[in-house]
PDB file of N, CA and C in Angstrom:
ATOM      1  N   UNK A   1       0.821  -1.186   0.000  1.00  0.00           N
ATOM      2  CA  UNK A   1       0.000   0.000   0.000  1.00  0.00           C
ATOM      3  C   UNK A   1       0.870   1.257   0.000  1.00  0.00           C
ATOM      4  N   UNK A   2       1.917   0.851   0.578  1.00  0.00           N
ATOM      5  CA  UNK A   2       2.775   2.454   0.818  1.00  0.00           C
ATOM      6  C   UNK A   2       3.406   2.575  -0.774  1.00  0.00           C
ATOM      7  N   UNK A   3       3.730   1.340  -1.266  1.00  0.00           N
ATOM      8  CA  UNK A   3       4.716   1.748  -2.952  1.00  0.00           C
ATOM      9  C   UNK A   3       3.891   2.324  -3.769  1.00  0.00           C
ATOM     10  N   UNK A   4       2.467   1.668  -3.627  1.00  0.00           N
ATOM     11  CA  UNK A   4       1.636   2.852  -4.543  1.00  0.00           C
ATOM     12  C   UNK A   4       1.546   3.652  -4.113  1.00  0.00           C
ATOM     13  N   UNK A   5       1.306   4.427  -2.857  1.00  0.00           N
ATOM     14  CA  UNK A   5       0.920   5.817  -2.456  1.00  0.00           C
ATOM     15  C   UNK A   5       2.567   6.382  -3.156  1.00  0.00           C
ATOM     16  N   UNK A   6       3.291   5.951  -2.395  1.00  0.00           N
ATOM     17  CA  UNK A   6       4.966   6.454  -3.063  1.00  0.00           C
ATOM     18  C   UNK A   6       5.106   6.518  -4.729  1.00  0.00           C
ATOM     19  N   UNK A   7       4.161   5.937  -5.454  1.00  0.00           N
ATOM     20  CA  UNK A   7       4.865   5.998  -6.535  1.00  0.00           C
ATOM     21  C   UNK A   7       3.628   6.992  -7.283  1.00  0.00           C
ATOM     22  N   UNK A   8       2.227   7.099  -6.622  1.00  0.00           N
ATOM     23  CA  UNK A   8       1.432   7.676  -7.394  1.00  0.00           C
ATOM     24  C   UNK A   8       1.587   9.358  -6.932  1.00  0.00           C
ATOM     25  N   UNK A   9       2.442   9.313  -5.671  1.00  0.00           N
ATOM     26  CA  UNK A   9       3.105  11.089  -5.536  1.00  0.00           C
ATOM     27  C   UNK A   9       3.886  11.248  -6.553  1.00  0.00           C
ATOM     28  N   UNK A  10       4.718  10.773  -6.260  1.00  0.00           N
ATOM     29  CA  UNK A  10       6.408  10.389  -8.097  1.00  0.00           C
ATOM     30  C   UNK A  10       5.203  11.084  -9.067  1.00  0.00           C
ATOM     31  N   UNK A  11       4.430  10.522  -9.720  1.00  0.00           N
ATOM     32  CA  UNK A  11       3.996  10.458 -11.237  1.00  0.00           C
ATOM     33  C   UNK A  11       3.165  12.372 -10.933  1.00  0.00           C
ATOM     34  N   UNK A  12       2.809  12.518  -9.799  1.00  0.00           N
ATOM     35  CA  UNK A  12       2.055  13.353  -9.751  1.00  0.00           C
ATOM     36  C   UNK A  12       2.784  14.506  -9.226  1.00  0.00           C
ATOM     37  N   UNK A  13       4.005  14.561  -9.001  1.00  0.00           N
ATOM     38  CA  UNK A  13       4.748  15.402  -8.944  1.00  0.00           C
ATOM     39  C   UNK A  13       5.460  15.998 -10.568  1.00  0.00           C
ATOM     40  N   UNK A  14       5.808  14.663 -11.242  1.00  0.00           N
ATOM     41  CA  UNK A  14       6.188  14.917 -12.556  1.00  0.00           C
ATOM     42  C   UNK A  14       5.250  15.355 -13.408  1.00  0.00           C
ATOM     43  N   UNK A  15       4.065  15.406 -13.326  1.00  0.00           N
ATOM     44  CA  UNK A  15       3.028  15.519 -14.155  1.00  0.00           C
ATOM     45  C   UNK A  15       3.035  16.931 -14.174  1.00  0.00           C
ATOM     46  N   UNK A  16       2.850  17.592 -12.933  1.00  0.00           N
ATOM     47  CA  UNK A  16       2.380  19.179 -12.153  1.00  0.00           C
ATOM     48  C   UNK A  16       3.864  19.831 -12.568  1.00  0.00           C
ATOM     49  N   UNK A  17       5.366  18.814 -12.657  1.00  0.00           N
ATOM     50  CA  UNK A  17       6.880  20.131 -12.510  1.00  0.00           C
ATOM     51  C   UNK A  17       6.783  19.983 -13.879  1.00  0.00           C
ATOM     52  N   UNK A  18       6.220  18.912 -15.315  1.00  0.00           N
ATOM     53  CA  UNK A  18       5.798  19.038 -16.358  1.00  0.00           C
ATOM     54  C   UNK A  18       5.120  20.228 -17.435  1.00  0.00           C
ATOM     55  N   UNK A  19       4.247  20.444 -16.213  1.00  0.00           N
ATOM     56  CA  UNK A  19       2.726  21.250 -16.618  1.00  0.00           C
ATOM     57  C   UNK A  19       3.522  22.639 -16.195  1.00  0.00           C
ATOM     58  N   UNK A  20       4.247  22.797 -15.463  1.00  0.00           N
ATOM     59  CA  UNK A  20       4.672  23.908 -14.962  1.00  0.00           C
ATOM     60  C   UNK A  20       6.155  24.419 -16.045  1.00  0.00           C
ATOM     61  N   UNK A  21       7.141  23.904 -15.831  1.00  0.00           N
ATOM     62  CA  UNK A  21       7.803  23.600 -17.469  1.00  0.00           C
ATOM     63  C   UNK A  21       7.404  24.252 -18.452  1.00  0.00           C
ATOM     64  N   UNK A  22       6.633  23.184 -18.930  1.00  0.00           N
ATOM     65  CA  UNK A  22       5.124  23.714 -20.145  1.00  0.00           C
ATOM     66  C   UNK A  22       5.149  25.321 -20.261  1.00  0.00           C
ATOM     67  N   UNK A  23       4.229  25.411 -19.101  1.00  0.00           N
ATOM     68  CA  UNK A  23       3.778  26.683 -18.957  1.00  0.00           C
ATOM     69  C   UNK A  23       4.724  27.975 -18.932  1.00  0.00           C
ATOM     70  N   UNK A  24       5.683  27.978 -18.529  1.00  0.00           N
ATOM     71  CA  UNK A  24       6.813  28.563 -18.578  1.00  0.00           C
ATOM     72  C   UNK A  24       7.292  28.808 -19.699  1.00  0.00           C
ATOM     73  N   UNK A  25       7.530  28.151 -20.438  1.00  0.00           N
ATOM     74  CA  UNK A  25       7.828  27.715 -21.626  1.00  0.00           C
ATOM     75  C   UNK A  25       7.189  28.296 -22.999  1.00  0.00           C
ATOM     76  N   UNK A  26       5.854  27.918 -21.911  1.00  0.00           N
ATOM     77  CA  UNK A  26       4.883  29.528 -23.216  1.00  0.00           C
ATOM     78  C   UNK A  26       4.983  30.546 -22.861  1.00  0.00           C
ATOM     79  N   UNK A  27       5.072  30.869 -21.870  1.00  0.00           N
ATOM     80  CA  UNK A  27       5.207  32.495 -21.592  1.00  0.00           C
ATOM     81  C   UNK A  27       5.976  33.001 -22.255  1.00  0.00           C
ATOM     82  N   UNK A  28       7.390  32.834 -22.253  1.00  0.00           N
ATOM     83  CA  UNK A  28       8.831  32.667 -22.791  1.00  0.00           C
ATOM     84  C   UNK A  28       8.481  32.629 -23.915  1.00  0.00           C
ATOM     85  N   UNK A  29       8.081  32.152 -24.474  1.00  0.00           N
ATOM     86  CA  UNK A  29       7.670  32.059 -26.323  1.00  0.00           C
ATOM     87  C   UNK A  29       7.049  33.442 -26.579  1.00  0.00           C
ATOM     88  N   UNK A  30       6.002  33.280 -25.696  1.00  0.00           N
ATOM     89  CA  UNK A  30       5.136  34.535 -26.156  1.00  0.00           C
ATOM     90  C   UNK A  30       5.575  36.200 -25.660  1.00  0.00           C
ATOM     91  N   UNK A  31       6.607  36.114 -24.728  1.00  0.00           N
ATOM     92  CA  UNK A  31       7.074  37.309 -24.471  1.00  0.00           C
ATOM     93  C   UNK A  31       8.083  37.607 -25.918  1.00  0.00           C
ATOM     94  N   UNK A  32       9.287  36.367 -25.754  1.00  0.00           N
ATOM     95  CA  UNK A  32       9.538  36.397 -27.433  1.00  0.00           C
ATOM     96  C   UNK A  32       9.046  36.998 -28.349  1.00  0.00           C
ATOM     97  N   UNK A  33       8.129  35.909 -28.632  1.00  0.00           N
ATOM     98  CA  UNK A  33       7.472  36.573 -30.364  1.00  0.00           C
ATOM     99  C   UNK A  33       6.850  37.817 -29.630  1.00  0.00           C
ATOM    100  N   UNK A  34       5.769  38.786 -28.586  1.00  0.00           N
ATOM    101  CA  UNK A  34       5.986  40.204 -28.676  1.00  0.00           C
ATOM    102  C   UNK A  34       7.089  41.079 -28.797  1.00  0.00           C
ATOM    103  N   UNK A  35       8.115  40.687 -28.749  1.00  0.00           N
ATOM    104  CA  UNK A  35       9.523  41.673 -28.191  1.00  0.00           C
ATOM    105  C   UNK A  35      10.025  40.967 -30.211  1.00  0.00           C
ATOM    106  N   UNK A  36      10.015  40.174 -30.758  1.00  0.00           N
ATOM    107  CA  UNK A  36      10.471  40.304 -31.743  1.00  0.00           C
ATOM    108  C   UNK A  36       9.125  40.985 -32.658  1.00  0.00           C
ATOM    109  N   UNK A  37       8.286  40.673 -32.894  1.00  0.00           N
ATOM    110  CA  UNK A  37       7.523  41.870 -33.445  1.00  0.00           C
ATOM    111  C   UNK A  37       7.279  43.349 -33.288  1.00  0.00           C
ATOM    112  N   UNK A  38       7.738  44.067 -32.070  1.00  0.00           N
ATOM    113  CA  UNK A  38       7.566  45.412 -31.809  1.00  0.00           C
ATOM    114  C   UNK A  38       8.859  45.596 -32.360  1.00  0.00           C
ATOM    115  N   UNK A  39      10.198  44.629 -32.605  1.00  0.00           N
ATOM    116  CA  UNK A  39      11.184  45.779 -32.848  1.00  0.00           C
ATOM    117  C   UNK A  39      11.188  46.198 -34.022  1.00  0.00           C
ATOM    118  N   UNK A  40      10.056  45.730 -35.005  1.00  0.00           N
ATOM    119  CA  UNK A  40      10.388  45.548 -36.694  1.00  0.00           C
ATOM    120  C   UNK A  40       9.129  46.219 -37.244  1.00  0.00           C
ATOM    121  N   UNK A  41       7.927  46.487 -36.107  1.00  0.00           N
ATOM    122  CA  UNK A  41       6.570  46.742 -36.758  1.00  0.00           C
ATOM    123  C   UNK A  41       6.521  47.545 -37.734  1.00  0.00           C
ATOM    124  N   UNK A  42       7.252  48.598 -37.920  1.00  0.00           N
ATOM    125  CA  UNK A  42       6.996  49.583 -38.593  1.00  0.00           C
ATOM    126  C   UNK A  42       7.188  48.680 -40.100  1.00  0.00           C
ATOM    127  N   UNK A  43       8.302  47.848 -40.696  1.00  0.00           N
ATOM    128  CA  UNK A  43       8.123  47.316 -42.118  1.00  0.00           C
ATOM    129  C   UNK A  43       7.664  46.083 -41.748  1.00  0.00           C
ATOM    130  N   UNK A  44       5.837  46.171 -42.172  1.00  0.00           N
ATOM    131  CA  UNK A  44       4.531  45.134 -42.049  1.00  0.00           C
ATOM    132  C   UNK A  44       4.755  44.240 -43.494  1.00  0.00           C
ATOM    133  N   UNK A  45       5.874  43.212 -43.215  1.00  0.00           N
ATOM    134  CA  UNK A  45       5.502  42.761 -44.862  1.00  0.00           C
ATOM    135  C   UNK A  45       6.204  41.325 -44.700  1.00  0.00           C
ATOM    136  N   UNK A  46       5.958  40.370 -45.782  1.00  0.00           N
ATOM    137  CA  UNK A  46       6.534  38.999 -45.349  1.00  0.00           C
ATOM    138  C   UNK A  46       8.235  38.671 -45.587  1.00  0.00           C
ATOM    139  N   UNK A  47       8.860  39.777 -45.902  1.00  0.00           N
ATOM    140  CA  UNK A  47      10.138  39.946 -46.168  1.00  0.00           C
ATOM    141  C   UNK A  47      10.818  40.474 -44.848  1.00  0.00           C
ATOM    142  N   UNK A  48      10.037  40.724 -43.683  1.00  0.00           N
ATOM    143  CA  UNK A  48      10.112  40.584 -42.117  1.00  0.00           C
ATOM    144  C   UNK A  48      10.772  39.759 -41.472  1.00  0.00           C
ATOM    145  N   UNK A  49      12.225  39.194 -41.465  1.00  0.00           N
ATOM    146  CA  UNK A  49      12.354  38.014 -40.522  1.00  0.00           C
ATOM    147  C   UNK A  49      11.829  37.865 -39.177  1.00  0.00           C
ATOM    148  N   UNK A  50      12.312  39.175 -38.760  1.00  0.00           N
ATOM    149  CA  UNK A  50      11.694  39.145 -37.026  1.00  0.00           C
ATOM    150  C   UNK A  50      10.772  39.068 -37.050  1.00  0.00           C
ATOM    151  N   UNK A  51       9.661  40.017 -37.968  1.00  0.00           N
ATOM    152  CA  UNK A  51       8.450  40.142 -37.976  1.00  0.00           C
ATOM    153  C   UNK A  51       7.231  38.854 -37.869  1.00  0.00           C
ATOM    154  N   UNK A  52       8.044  37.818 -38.960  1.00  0.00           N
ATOM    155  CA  UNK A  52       7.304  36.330 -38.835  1.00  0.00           C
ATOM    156  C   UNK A  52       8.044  35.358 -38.170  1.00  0.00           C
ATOM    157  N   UNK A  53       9.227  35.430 -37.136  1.00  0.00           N
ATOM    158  CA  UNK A  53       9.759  34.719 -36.284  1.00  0.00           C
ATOM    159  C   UNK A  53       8.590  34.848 -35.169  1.00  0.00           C
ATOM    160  N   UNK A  54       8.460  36.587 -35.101  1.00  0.00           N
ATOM    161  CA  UNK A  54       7.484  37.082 -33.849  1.00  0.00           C
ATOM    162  C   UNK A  54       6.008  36.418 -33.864  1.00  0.00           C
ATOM    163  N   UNK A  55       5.463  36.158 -35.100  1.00  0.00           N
ATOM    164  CA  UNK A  55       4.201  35.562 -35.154  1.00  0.00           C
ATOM    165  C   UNK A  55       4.472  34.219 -35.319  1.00  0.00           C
ATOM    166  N   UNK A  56       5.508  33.742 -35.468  1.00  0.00           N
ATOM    167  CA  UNK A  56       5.968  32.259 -35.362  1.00  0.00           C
ATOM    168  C   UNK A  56       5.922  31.454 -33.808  1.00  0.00           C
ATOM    169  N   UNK A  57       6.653  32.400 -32.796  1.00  0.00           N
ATOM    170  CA  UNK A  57       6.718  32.286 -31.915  1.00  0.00           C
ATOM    171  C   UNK A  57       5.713  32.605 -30.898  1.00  0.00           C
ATOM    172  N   UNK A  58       4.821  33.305 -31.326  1.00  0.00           N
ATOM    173  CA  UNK A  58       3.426  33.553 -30.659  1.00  0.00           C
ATOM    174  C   UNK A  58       2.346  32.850 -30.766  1.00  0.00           C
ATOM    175  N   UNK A  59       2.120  31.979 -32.140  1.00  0.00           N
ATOM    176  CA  UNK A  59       1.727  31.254 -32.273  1.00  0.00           C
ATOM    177  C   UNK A  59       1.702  29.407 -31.524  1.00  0.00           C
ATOM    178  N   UNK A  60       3.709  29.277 -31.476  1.00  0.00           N
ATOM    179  CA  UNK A  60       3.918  27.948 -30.843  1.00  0.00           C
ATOM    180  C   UNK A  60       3.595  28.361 -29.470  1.00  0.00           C
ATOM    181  N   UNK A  61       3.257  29.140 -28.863  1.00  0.00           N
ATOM    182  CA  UNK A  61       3.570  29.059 -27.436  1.00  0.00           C
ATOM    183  C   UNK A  61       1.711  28.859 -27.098  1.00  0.00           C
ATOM    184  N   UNK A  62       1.087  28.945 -28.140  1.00  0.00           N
ATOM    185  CA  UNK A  62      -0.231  28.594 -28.028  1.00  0.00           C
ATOM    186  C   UNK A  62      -0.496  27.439 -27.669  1.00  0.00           C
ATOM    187  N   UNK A  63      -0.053  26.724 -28.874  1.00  0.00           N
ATOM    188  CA  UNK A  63       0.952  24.861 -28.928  1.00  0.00           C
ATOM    189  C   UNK A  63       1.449  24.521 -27.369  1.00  0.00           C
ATOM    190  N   UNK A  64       2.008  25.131 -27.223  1.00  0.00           N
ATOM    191  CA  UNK A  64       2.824  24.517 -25.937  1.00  0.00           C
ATOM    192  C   UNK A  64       1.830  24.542 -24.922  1.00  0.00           C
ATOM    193  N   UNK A  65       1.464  26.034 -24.556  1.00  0.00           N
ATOM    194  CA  UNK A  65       0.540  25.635 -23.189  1.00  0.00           C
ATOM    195  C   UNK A  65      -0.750  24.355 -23.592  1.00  0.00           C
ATOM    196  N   UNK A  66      -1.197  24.583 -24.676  1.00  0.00           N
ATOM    197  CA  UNK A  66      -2.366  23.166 -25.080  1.00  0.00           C
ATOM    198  C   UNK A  66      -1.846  22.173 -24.619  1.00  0.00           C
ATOM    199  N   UNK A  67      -0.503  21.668 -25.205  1.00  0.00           N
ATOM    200  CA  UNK A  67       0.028  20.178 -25.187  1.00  0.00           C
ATOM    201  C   UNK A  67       0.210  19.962 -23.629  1.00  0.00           C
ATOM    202  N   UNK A  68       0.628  21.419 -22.726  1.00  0.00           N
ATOM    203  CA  UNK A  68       0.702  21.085 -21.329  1.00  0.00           C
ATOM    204  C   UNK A  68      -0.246  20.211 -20.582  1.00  0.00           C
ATOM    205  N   UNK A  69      -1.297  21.612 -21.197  1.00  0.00           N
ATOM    206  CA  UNK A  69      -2.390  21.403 -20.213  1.00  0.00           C
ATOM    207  C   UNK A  69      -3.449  19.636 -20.462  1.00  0.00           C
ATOM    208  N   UNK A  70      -3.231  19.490 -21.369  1.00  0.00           N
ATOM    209  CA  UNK A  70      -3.597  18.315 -22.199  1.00  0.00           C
ATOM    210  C   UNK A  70      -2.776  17.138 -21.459  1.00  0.00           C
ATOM    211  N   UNK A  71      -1.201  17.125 -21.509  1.00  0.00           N
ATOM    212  CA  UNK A  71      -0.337  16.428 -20.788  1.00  0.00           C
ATOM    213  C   UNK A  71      -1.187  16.433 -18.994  1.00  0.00           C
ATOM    214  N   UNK A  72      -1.302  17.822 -18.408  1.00  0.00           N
ATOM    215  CA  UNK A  72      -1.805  17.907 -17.109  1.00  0.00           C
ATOM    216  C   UNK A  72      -3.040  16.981 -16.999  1.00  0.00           C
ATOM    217  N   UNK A  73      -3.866  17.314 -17.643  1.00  0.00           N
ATOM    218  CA  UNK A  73      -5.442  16.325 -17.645  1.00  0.00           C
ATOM    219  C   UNK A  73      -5.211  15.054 -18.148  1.00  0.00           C
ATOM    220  N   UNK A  74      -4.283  14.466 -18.625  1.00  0.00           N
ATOM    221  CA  UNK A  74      -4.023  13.075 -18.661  1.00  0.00           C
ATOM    222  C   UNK A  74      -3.620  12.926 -17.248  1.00  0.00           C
ATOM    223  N   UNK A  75      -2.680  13.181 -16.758  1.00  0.00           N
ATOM    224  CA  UNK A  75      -2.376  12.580 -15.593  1.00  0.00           C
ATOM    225  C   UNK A  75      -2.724  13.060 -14.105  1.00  0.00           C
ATOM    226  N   UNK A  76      -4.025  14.152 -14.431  1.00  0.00           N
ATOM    227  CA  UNK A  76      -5.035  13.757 -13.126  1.00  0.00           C
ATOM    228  C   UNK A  76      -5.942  12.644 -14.246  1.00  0.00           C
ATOM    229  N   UNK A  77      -5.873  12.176 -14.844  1.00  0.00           N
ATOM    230  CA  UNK A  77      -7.274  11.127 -15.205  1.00  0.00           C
ATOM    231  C   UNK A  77      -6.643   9.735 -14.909  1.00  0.00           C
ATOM    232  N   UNK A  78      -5.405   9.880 -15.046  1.00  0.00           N
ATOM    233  CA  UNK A  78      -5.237   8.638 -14.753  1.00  0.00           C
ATOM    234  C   UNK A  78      -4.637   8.308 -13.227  1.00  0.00           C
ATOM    235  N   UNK A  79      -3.877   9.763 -12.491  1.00  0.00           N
ATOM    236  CA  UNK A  79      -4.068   9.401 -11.055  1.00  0.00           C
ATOM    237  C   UNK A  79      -5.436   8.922 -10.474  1.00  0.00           C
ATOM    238  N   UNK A  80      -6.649   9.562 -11.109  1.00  0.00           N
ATOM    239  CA  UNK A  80      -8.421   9.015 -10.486  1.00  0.00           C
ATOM    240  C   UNK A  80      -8.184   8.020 -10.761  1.00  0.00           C
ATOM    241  N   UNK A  81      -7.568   7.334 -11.985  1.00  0.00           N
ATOM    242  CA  UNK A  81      -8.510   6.192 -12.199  1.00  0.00           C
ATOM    243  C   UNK A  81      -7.588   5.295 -11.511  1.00  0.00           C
ATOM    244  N   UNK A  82      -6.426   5.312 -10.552  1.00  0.00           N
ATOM    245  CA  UNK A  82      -5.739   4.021 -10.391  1.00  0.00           C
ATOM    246  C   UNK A  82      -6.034   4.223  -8.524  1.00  0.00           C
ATOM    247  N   UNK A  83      -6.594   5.336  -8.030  1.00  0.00           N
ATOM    248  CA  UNK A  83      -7.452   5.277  -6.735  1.00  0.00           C
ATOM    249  C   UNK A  83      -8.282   4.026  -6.669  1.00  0.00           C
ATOM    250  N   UNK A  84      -9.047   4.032  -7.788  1.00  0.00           N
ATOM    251  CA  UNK A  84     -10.052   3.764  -7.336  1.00  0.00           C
ATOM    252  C   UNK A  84      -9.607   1.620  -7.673  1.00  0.00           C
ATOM    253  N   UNK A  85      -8.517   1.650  -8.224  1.00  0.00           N
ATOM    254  CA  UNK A  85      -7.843  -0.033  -7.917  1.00  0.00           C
ATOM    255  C   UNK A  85      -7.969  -0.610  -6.754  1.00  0.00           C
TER     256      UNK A  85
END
């Protein structure tokens, strides 16, 4: 009884320093792509590197927090479901 309680903290610690990671991770993206789009706004055109790095990078960090939070709700669904073993 104690190795599962011990091992279903483990998974649920990694799941949450995961989700947190993640999340971080988008912020960081998305502070990015704003700070590379304000330095270039003024020439609006697709010959922009920064300009579409900045919407490149604003975009993945959309990506990232999803896949987190997605990653997060898998593993409260499957911490419920091995309670109830």
């Amino acid at each position: 009884m104690a190795t599962k309680t011990t091992a279903k903290l483990q998974t649920e610690r990694e799941g949450k320093s995961l989700f947190s990671a993640m999340k971080i991770g988008a912020w960081a993206a998305l502070c990015i792509g704003v700070a590379l789009c304000l330095v270039n706004i003024n020439d609006f055109s697709d010959h922009n590197a920064s300009l579409m790095s900045g919407i490149g990078f604003m975009v993945g960090s959309v990506f990232i927090y999803t896949i987190g939070t997605a990653i997060d709700l898998v593993h409260k669904r499957n911490a419920g479901s091995s309670e109830t073993e």
